[in-house]
Protein backbone atom coordinates (compact mmCIF):
# COMPACT_ATOMS: atom_id res chain seq x y z
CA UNK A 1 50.53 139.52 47.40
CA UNK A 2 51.43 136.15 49.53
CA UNK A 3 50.04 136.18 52.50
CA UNK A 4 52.87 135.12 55.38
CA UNK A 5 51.83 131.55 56.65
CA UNK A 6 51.11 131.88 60.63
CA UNK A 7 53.08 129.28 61.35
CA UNK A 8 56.63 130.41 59.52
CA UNK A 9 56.00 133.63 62.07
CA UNK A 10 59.61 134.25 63.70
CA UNK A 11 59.17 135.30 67.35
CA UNK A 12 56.31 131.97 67.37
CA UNK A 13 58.99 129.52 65.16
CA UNK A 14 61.89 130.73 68.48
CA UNK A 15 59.20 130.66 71.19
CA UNK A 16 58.80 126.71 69.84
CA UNK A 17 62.43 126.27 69.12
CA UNK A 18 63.25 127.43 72.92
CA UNK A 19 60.42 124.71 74.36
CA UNK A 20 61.98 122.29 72.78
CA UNK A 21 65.34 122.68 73.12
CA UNK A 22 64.56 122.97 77.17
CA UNK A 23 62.41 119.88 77.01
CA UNK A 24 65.24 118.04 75.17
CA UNK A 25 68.09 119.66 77.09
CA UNK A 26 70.74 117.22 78.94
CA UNK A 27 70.14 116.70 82.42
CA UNK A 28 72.90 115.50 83.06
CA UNK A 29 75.78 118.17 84.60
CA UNK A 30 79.50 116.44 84.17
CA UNK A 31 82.11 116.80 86.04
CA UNK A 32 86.11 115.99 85.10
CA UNK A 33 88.02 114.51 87.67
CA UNK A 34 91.19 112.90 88.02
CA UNK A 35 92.61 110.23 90.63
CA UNK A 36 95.53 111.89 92.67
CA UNK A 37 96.11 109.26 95.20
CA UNK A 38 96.02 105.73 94.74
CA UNK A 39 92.75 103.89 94.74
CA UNK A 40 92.22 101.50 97.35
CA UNK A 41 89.30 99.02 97.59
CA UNK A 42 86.07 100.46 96.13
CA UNK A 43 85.05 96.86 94.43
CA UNK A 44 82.10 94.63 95.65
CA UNK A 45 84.91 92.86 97.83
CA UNK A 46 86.47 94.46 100.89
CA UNK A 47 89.80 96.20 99.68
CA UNK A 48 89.40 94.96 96.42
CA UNK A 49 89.17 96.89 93.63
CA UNK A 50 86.69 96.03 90.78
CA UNK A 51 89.22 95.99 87.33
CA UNK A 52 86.04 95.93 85.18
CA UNK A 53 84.14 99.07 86.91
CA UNK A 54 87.08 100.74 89.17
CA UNK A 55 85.11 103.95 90.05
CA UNK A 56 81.42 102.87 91.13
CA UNK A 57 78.12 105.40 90.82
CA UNK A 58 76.67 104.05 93.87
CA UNK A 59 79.91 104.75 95.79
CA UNK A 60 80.22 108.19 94.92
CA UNK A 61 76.25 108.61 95.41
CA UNK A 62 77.05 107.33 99.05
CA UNK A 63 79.98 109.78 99.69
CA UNK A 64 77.69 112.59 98.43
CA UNK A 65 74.87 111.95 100.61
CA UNK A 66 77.12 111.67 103.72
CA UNK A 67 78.96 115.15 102.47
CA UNK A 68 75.27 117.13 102.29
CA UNK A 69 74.69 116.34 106.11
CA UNK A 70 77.96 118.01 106.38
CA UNK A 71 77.68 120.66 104.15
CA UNK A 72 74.53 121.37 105.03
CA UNK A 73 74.49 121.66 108.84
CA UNK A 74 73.95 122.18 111.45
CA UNK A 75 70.21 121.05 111.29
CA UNK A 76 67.54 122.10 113.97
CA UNK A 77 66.78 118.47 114.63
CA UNK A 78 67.48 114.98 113.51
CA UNK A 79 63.88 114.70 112.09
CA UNK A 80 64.30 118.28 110.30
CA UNK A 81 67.55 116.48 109.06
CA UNK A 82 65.58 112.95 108.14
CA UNK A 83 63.02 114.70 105.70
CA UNK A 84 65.33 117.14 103.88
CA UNK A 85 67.74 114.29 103.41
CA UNK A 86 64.94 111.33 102.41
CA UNK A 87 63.40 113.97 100.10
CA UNK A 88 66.29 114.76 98.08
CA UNK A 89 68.43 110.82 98.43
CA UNK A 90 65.26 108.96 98.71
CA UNK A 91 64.95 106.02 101.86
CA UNK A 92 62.43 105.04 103.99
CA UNK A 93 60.18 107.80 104.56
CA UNK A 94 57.24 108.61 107.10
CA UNK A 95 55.06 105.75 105.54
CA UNK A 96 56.36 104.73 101.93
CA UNK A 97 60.32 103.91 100.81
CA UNK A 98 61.31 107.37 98.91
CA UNK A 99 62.73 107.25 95.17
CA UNK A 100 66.33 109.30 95.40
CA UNK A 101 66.00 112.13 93.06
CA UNK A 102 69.69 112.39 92.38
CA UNK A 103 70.88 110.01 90.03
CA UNK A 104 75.06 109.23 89.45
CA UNK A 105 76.88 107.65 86.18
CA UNK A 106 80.65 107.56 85.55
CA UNK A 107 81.89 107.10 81.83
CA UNK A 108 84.59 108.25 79.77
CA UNK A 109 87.22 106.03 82.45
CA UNK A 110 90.80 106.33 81.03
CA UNK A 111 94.39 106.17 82.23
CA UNK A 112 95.93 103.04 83.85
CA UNK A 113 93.34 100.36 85.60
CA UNK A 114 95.41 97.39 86.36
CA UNK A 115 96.17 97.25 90.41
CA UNK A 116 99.35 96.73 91.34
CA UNK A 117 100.20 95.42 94.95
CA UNK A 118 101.18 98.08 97.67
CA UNK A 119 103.81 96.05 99.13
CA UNK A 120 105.96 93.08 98.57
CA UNK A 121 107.28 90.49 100.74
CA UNK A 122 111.15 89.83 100.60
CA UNK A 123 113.61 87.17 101.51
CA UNK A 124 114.99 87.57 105.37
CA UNK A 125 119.04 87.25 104.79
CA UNK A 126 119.17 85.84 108.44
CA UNK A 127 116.92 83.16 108.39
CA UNK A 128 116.70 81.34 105.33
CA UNK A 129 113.31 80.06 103.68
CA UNK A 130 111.56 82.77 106.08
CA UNK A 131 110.19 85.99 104.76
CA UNK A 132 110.49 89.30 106.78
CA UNK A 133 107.92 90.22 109.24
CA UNK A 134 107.65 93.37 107.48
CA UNK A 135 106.56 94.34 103.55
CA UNK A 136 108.18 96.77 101.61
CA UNK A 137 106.21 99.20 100.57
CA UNK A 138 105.77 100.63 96.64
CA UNK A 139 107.45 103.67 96.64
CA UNK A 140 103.84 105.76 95.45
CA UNK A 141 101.99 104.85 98.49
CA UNK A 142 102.25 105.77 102.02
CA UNK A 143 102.89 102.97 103.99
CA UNK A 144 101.63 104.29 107.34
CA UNK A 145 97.98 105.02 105.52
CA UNK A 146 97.63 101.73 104.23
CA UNK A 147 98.68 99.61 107.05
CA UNK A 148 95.41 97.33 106.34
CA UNK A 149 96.82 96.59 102.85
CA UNK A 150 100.05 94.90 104.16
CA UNK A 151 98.53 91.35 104.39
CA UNK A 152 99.39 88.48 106.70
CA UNK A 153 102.47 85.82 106.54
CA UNK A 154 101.55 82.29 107.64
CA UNK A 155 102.82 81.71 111.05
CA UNK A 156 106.49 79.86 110.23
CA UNK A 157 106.62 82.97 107.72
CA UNK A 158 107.41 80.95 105.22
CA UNK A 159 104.31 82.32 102.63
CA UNK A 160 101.77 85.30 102.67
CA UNK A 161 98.82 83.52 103.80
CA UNK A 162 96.83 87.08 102.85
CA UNK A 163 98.83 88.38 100.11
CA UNK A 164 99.26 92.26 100.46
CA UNK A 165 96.10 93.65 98.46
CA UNK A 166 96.52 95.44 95.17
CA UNK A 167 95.59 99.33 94.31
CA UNK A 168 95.30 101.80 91.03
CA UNK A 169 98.08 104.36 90.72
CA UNK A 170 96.87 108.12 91.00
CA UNK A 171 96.39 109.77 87.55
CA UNK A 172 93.04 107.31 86.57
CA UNK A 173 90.59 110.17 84.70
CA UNK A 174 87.06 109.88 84.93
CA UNK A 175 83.93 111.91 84.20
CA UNK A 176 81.27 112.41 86.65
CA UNK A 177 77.69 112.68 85.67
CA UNK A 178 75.06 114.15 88.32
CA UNK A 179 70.88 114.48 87.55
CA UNK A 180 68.88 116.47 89.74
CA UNK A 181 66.21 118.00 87.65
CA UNK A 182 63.45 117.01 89.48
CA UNK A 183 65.08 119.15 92.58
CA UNK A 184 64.17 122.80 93.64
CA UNK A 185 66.79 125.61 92.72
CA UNK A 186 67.17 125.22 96.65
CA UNK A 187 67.38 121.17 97.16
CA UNK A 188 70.35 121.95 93.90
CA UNK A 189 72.15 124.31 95.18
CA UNK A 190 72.34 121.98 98.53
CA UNK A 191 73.58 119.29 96.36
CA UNK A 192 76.05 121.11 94.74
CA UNK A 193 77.40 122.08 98.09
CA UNK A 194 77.70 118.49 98.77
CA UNK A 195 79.63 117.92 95.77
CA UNK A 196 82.08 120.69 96.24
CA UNK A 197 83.01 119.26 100.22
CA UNK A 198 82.90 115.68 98.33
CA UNK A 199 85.65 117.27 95.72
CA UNK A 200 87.30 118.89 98.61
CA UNK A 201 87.87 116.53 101.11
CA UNK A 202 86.30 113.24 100.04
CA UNK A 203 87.04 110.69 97.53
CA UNK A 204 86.64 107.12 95.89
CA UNK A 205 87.31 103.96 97.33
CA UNK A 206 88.29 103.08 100.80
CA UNK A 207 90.70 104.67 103.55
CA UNK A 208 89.75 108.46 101.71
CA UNK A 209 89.82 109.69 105.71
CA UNK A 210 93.59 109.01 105.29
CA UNK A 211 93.85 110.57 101.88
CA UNK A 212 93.21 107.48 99.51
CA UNK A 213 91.03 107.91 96.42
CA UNK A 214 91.43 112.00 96.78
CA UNK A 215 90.39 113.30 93.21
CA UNK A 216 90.59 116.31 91.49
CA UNK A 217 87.44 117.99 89.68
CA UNK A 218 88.55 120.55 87.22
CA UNK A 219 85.14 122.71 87.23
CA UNK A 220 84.01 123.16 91.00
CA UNK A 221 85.51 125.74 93.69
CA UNK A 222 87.13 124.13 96.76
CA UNK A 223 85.96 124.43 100.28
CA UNK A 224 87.61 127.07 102.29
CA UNK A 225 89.25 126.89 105.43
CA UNK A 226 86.44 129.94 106.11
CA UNK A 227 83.36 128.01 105.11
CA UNK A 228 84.68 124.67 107.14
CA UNK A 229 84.81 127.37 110.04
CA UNK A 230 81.33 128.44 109.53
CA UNK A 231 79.97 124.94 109.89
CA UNK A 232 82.45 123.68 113.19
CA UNK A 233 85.30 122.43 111.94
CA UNK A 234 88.84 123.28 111.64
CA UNK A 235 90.77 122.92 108.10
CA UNK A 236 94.65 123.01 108.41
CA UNK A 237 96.91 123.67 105.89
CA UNK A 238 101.14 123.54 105.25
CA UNK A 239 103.20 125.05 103.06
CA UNK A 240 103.36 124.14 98.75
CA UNK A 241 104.48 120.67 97.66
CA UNK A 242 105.27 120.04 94.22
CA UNK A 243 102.92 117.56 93.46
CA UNK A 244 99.87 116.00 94.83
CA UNK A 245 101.17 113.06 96.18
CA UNK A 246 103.89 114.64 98.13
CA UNK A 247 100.82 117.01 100.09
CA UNK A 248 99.19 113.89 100.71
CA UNK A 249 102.23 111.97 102.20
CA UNK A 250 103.19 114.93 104.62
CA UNK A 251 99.76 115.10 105.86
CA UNK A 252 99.94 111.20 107.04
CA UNK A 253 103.69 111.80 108.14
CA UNK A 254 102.22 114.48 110.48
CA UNK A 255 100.05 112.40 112.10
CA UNK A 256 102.77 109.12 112.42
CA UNK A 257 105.36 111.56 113.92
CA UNK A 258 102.49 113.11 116.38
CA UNK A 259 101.72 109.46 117.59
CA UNK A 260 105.08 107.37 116.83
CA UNK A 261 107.58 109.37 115.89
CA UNK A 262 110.89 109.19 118.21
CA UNK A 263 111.07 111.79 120.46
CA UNK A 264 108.07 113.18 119.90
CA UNK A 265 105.29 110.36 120.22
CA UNK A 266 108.34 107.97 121.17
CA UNK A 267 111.39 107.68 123.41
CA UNK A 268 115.06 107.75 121.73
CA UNK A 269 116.45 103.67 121.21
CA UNK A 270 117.85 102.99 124.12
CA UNK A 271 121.41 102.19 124.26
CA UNK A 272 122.18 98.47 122.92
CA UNK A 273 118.71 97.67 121.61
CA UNK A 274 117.92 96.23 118.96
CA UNK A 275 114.59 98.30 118.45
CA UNK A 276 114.17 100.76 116.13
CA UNK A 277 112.54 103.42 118.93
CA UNK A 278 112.32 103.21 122.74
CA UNK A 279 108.59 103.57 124.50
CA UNK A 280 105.48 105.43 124.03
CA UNK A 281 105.31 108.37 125.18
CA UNK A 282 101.43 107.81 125.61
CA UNK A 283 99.42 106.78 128.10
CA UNK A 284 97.72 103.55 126.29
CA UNK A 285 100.96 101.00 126.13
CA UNK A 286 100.95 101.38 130.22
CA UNK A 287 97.63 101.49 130.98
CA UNK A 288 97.60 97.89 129.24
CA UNK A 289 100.15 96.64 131.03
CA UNK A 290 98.56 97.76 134.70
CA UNK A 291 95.17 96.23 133.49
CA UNK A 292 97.33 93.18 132.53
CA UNK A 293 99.85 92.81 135.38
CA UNK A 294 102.28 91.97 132.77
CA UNK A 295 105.23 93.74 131.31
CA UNK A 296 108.88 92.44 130.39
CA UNK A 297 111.84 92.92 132.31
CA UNK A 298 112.60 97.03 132.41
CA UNK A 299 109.34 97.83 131.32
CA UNK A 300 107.11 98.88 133.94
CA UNK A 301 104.32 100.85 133.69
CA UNK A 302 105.45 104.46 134.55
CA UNK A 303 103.51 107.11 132.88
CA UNK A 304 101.60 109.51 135.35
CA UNK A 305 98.38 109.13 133.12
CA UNK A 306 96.19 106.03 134.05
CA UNK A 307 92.19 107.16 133.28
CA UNK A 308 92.01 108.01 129.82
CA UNK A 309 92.44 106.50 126.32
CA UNK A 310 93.59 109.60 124.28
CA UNK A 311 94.49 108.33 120.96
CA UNK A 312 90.93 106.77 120.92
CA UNK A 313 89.99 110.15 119.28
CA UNK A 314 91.38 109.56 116.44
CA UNK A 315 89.74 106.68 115.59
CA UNK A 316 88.57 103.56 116.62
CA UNK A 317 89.67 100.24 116.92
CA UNK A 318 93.08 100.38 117.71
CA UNK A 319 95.35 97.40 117.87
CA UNK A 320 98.10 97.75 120.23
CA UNK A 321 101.22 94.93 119.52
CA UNK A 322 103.90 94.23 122.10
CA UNK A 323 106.80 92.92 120.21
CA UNK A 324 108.12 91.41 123.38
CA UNK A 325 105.01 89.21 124.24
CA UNK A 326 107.17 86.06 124.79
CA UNK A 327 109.38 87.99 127.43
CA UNK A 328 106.47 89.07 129.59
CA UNK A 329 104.69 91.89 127.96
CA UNK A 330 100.82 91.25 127.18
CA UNK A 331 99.39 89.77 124.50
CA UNK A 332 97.97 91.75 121.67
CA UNK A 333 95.24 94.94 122.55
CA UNK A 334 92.21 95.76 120.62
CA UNK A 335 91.12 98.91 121.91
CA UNK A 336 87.67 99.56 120.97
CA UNK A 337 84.13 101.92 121.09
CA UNK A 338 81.07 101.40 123.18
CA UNK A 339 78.63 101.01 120.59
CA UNK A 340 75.82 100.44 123.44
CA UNK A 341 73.11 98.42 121.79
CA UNK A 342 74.11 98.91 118.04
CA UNK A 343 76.50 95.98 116.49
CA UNK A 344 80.16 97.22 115.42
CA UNK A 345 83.66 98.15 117.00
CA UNK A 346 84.57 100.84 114.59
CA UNK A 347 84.58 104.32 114.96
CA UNK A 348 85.36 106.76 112.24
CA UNK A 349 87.81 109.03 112.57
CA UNK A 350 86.79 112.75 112.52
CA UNK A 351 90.04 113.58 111.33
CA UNK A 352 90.57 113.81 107.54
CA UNK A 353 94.42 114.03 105.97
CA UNK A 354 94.83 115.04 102.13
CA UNK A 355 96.60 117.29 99.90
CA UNK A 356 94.41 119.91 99.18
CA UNK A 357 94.10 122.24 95.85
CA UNK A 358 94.33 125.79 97.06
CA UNK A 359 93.75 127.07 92.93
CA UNK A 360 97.22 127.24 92.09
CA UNK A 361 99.17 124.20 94.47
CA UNK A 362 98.56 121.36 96.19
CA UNK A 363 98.97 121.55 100.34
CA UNK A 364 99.00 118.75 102.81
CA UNK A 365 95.78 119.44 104.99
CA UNK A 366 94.09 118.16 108.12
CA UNK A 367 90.36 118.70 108.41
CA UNK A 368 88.75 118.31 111.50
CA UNK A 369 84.60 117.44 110.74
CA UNK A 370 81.84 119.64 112.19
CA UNK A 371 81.14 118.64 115.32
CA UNK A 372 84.54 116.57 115.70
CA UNK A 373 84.08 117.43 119.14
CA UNK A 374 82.00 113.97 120.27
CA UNK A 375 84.85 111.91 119.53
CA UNK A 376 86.66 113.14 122.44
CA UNK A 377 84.11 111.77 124.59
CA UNK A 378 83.79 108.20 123.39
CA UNK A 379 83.87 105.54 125.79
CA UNK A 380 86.55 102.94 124.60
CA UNK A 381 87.58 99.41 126.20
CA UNK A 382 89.12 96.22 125.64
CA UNK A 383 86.32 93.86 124.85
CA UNK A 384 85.87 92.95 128.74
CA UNK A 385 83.06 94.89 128.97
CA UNK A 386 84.80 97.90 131.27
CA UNK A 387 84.95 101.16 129.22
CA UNK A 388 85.59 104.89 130.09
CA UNK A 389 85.97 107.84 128.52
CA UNK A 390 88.38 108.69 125.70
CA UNK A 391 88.72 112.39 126.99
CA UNK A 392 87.40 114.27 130.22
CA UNK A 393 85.03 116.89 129.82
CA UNK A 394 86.43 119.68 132.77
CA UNK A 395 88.45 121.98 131.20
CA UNK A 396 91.13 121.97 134.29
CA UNK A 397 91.34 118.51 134.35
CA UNK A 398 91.68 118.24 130.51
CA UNK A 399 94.91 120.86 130.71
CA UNK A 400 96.33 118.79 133.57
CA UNK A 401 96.52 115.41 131.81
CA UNK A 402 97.92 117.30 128.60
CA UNK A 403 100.21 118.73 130.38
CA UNK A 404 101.55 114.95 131.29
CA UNK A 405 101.36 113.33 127.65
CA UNK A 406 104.42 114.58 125.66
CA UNK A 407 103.35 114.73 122.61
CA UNK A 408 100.15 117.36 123.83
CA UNK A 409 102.40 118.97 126.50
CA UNK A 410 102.09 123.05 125.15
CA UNK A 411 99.95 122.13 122.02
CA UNK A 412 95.96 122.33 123.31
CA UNK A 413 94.53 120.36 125.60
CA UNK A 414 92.77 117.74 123.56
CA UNK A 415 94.23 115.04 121.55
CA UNK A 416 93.04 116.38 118.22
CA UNK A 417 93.34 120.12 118.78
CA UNK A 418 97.18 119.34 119.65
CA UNK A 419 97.57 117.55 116.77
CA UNK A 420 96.29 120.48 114.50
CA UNK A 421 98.79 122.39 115.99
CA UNK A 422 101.53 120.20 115.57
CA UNK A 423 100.53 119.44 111.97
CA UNK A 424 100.88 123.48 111.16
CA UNK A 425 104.96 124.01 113.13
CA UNK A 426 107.21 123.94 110.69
């Protein structure tokens, strides 16, 4: 009778099968996500974006390493922070630079890649040869979120000396590839954390803290409004809109009617004028034009709050433009952060504006980052060296001066808090 050859055995031939499969198993977990604003910027140029490569590894490696601090935290210290972080996204360690040990690839890139500009300059009817001061914008962006994306006219207005920079419409599919084999089950389960807030409330390309470059990823669970709780921040949401880019324009309509809307961050035209809306309703415009001793003719500084910079939380720097500079008002404001010793006059905003996948519709949202908090307590100036605080700290002084800025007046006594509440009235 044949003897059965050792090697043919069955449970030995799977146990070998099973090694190798595991040994030559991808590593790679994918990930298919779709563009659902416009892309803005994301090339090796500033608010360019690169036609050849439009969505970039290295930028989405970047987003995902800032989105496991938040998803993450709190951590016990900054140092307990530094050698988690260095041993799973590599750096400079204790004593030798650290090889990341999370590696990113995009591939399979389809839909539309040709940018298209965001605005367009037209003719002014009453001043021939001249263009008008103001773009108009494409009707699938948001003009108040793109603002930087307007470009510059030459100064008879005659040409764009910056022409208004280009972006890719929503609707660009790509497929995200992430290795971390070489992690622990705990150091991957942190990363996927990271790329579930990235999915959530992140996004490609520039301006994604006003929505820009928000994607879609078909196989990962959103954040919840719970789980942002549990880590210190606040996640707002409004009621269905029928696509994507509608949830993502109410969110940044929100936050223009909070600050400039009239009569709620602005005054009613007044009678006669030619302007679209009458003053501010915040403190800022005035507190300019005391600092300045300038202001045109029925334009003095009036409102009751002098010491603080509120809309500083939201973001810094701020440029503050009085159309009326050549009838007395000051010259053009650029409100912005003590940095102390480090270089820089730009503050990110802790406030993030989306639309927002609840499972079965898209939402406009407003997240408010863990520890959002500091940003109310920023020191701001004008570049003359004299800076104060955004925000006081004492509670009863905080309610007084909301209490005396219209748009806060019954809404919370913080700038962003307020605005939360605003963004959720309907």
């Amino acid at each position: 009778m044949r003897q059965l050859n050792p090697a043919l055995d069955p449970q030995t031939a799977l146990a070998d099968w099973s090694t190798a499969t595991s040994a030559n198993a991808d590593p790679w977990t994918h990930y298919t996500c779709k563009l659902v604003t416009p892309l803005y910027g994301g090339g090796v140029r500033a608010a360019e974006v690169d036609t050849a490569m439009p969505i970039r590894a290295a930028g989405i490696r970047g987003q995902l390493r800032f989105w496991w601090r938040i998803a993450n935290g709190p951590f016990a210290s900054s140092a307990e922070m530094f050698q988690r972080e260095v041993a799973i996204w590599g750096g400079i360690g204790n004593k030798n630079p650290v090889a990341s040990k999370v590696a990113v690839r995009i591939d399979r890139i389809t839909g539309q890649t040709h940018p298209e500009p965001a605005f367009i300059y037209q003719s002014n009817p009453n001043k021939p040869g001249e263009l008008k001061t103001m773009p108009d914008a494409a009707d699938w962006i948001d003009s108040y979120a793109l603002f930087p994306a307007r470009g510059e006219l030459t100064k008879d207005k005659r040409a764009a000396e910056v022409p208004p920079h280009k972006l890719i419409r929503a609707g660009l599919g790509f497929r995200l590839g992430v290795r971390d084999a070489d992690l622990t089950a705990a150091q991957r389960a942190e990363v996927t954390a990271a790329l579930r807030w990235w999915a959530s409330f992140g996004g490609v390309g520039a301006r994604t803290r006003r929505g820009l470059g928000a994607v879609q990823v078909s196989n990962l669970p959103l954040v919840t409004a719970e789980e942002v709780a549990q880590r210190g921040g606040q996640l707002c949401v409004r009621a269905v809109e029928k696509t994507a880019e509608l949830a993502w324009k109410m969110s940044v309509t929100r936050l223009r009617d909070f600050r400039q809307g009239i009569d709620l961050g602005r005054d009613p035209r007044s009678p006669g004028s030619e302007s679209p809306a009458g003053r501010s309703r915040w403190p800022e415009p005035d507190i300019i034009r005391h600092q300045t001793r300038r202001h045109s003719h029925g334009h003095q500084p009036t409102h009751p709050v002098t010491t603080v910079y509120p809309r500083a939380a939201f973001g810094l720097p701020i440029v503050f433009h009085f159309k009326d500079e050549n009838k007395g008002e000051p010259p053009q404001q650029l409100l912005v952060p003590d940095m102390g010793d480090r270089k820089g006059d730009r503050m990110a905003s802790q406030l993030i504006l989306r639309p927002y996948w609840d499972g079965k519709n898209w939402r406009p949202a407003a997240l408010l980052l863990p520890g959002w908090e500091a940003a109310l307590t920023v020191r701001a100036g004008f570049g003359d060296g004299t800076f104060k605080r955004a925000w006081p700290t004492a509670p009863a002084e905080r309610q007084q001066l909301a209490a005396q800025i219209e748009p806060m007046q019954k809404r919370g006594d913080d700038p962003l808090t307020a605005f939360l509440h605003y963004f959720e009235e309907r």
